[in-house]
N, C-alpha and C. Protein backbone atom coordinates (compact mmCIF):
# COMPACT_ATOMS: atom_id res chain seq x y z
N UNK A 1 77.53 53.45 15.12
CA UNK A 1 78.00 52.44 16.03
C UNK A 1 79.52 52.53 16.13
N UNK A 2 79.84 52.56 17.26
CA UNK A 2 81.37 52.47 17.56
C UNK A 2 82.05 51.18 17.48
N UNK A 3 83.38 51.13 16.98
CA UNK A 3 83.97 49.55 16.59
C UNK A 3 85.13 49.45 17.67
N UNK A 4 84.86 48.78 18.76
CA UNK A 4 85.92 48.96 19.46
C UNK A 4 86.95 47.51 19.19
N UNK A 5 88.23 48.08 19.22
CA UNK A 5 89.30 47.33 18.52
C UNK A 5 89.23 46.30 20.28
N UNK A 6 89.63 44.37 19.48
CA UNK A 6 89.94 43.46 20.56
C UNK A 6 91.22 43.82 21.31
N UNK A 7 91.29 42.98 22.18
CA UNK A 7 93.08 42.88 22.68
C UNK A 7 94.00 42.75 21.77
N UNK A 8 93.22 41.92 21.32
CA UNK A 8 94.78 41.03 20.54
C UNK A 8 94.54 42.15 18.72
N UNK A 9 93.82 42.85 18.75
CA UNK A 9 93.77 43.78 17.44
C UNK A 9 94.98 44.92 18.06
N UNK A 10 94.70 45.39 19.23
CA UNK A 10 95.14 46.48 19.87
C UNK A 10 96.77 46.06 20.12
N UNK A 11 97.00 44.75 20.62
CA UNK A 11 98.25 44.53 20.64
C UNK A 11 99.31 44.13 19.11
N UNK A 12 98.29 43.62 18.36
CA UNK A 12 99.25 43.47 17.00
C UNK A 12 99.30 45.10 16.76
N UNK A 13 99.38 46.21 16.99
CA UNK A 13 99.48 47.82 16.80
C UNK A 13 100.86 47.95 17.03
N UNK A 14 101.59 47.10 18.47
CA UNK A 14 102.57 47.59 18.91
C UNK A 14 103.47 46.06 18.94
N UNK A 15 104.56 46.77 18.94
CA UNK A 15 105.46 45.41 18.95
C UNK A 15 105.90 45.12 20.24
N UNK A 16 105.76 44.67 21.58
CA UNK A 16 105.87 45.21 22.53
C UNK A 16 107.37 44.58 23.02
N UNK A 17 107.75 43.64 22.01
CA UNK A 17 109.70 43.82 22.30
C UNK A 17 110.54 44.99 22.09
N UNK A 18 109.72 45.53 20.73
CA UNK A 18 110.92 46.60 20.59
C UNK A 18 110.63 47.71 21.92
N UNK A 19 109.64 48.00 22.12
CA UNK A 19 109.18 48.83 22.90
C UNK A 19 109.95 48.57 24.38
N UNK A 20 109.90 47.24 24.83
CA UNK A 20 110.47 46.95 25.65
C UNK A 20 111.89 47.15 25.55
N UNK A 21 112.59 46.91 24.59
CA UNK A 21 114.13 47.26 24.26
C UNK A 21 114.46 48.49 24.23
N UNK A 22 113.72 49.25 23.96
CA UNK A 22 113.92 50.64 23.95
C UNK A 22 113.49 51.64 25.15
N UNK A 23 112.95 51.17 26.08
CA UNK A 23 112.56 51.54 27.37
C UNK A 23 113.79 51.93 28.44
N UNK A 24 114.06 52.63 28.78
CA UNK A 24 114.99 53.22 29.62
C UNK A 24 114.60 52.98 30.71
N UNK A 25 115.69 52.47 31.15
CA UNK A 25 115.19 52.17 32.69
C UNK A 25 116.84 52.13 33.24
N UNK A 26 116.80 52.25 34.67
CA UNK A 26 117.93 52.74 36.06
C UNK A 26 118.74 51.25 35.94
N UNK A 27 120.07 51.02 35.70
CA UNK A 27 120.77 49.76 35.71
C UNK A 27 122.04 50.07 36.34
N UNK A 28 122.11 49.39 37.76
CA UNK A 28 123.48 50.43 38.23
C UNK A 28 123.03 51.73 38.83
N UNK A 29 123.96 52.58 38.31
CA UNK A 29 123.72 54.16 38.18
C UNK A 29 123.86 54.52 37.14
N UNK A 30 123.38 53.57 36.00
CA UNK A 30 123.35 54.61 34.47
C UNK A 30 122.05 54.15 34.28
N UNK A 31 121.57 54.73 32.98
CA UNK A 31 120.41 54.84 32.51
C UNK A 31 120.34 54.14 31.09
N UNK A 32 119.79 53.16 31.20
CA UNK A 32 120.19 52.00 29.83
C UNK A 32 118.87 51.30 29.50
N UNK A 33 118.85 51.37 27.76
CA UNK A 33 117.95 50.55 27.25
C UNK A 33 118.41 49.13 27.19
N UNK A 34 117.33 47.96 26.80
CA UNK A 34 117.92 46.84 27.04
C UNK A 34 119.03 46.79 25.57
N UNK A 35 118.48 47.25 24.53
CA UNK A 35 119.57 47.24 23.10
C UNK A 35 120.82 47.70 23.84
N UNK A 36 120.95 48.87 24.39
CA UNK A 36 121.85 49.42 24.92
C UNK A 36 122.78 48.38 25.67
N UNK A 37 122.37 47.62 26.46
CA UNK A 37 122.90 46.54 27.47
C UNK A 37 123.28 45.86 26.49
N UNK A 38 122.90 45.31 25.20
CA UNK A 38 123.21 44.23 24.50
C UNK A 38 124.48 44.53 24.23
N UNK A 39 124.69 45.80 23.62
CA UNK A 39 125.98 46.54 22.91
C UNK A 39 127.01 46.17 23.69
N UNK A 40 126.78 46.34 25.19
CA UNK A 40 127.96 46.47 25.74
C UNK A 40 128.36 45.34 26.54
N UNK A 41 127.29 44.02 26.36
CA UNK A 41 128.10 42.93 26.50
C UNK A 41 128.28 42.51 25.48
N UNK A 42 128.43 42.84 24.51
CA UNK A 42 128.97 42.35 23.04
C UNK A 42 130.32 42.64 23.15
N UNK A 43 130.58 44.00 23.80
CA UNK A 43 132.33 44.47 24.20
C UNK A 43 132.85 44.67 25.61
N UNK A 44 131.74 43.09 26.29
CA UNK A 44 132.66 43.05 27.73
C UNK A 44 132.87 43.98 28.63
N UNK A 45 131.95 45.61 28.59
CA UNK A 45 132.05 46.91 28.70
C UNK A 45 131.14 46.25 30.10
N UNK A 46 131.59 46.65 31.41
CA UNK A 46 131.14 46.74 32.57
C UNK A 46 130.74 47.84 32.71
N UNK A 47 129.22 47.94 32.64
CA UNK A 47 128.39 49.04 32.80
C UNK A 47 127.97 49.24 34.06
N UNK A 48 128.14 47.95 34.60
CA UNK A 48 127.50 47.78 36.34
C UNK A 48 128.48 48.70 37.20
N UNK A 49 130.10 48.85 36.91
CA UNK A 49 130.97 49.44 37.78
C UNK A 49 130.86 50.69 37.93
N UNK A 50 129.88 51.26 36.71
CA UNK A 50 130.27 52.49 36.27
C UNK A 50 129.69 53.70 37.47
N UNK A 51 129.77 54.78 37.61
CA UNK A 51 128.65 55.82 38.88
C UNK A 51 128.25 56.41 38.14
N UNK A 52 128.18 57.01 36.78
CA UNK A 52 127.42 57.57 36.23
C UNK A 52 127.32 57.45 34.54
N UNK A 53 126.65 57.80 33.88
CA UNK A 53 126.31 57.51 32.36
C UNK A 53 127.54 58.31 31.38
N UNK A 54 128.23 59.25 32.17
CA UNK A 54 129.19 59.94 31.55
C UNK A 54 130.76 58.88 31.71
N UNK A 55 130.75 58.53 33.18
CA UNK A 55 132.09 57.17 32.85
C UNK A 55 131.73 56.40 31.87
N UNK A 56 130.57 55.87 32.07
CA UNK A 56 130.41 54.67 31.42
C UNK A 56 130.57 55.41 29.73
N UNK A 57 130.56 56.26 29.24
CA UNK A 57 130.92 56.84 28.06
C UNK A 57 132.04 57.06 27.61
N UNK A 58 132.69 57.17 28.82
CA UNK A 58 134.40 56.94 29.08
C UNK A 58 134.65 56.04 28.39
N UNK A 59 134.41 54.86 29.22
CA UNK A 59 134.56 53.33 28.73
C UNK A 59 134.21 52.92 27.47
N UNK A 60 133.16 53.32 27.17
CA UNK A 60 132.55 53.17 25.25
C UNK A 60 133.96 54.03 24.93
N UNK A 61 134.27 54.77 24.81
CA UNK A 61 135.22 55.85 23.97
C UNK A 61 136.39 55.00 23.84
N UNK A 62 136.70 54.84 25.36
CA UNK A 62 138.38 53.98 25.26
C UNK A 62 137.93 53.07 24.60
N UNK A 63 137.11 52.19 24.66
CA UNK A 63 136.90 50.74 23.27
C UNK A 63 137.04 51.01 21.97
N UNK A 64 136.47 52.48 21.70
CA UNK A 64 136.72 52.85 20.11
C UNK A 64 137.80 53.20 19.99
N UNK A 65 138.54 53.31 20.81
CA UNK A 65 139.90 53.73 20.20
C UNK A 65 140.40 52.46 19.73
N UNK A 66 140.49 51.48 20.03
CA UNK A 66 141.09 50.12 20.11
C UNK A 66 140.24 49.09 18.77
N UNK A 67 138.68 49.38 18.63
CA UNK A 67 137.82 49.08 17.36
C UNK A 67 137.10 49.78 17.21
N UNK A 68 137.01 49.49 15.48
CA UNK A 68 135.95 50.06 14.61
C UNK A 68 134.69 49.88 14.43
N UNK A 69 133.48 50.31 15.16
CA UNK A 69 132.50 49.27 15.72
C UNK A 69 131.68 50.74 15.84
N UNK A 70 130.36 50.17 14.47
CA UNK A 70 129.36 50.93 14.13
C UNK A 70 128.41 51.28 15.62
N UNK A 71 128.19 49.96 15.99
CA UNK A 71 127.02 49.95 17.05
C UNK A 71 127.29 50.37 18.12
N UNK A 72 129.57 50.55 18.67
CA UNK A 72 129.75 51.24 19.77
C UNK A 72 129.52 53.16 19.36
N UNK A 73 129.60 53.23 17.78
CA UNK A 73 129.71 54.78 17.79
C UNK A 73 128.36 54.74 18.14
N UNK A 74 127.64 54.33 17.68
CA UNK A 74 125.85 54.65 17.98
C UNK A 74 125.76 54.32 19.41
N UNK A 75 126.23 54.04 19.97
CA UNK A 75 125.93 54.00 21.45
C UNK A 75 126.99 55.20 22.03
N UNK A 76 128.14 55.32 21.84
CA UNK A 76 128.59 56.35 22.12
C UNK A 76 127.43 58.16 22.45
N UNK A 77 127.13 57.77 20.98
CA UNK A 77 126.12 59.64 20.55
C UNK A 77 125.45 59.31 21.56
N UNK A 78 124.72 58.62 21.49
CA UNK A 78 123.11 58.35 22.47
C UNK A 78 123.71 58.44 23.83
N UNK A 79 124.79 57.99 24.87
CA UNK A 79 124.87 58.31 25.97
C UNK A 79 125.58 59.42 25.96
N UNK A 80 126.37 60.11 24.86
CA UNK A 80 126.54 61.12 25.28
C UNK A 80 125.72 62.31 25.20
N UNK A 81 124.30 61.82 24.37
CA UNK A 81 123.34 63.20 24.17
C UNK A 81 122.74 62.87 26.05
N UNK A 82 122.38 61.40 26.26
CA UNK A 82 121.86 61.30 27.61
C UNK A 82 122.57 61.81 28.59
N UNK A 83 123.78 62.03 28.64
CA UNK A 83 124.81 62.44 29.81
C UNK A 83 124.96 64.03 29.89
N UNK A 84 124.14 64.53 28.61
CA UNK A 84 124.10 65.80 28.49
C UNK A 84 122.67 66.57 29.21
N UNK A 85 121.51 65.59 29.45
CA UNK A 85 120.34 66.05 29.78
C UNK A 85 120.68 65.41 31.36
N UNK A 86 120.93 64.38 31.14
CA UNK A 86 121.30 63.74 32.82
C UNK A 86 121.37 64.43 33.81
N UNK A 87 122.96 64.81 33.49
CA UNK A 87 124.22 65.34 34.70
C UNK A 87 124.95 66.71 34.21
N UNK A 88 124.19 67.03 33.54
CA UNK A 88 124.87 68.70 32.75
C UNK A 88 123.48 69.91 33.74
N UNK A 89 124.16 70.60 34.52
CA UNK A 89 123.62 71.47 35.57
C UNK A 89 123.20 72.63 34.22
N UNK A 90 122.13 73.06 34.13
CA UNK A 90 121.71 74.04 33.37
C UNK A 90 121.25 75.31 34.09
């Protein structure tokens, strides 16, 4: 006999905030998770102005020069590995 798992068995499996936070999706013209968005109104970082995921990396960079801020370097790597698959012509 087969045990087929309920909804609500199937949904305690997944956490579906983090999942949702971590979902990439089109904001502007960059490409941002919602964690991602959090980061950068934490540092007032106008992501909306930006035209592509490589300015807007701009903008993370110039902030680190100015602070020491774990969660901007971790956002830094991550758009710049994304700006590398993005908008880098192979």
């Amino acid at each position: 006999m087969i045990n087929i798992p309920s909804d609500e068995e199937i949904n305690n499996l997944f956490d579906t905030n983090e999942i949702n936070n971590n979902f990439i999706k089109k904001v502007g013209n960059c490409y941002l998770t919602n964690n991602e968005i959090e980061v950068l109104n934490r540092y007032n970082i106008d992501y909306l102005k930006c035209k592509s995921n490589h300015e807007l990396l701009y903008l993370v960079e110039e902030c680190l020069e100015d602070i020491d801020a774990e969660d901007l370097e971790w956002l830094s790597g991550v758009l710049s590995e994304r700006s590398y698959y993005l908008e880098t012509k192979k």
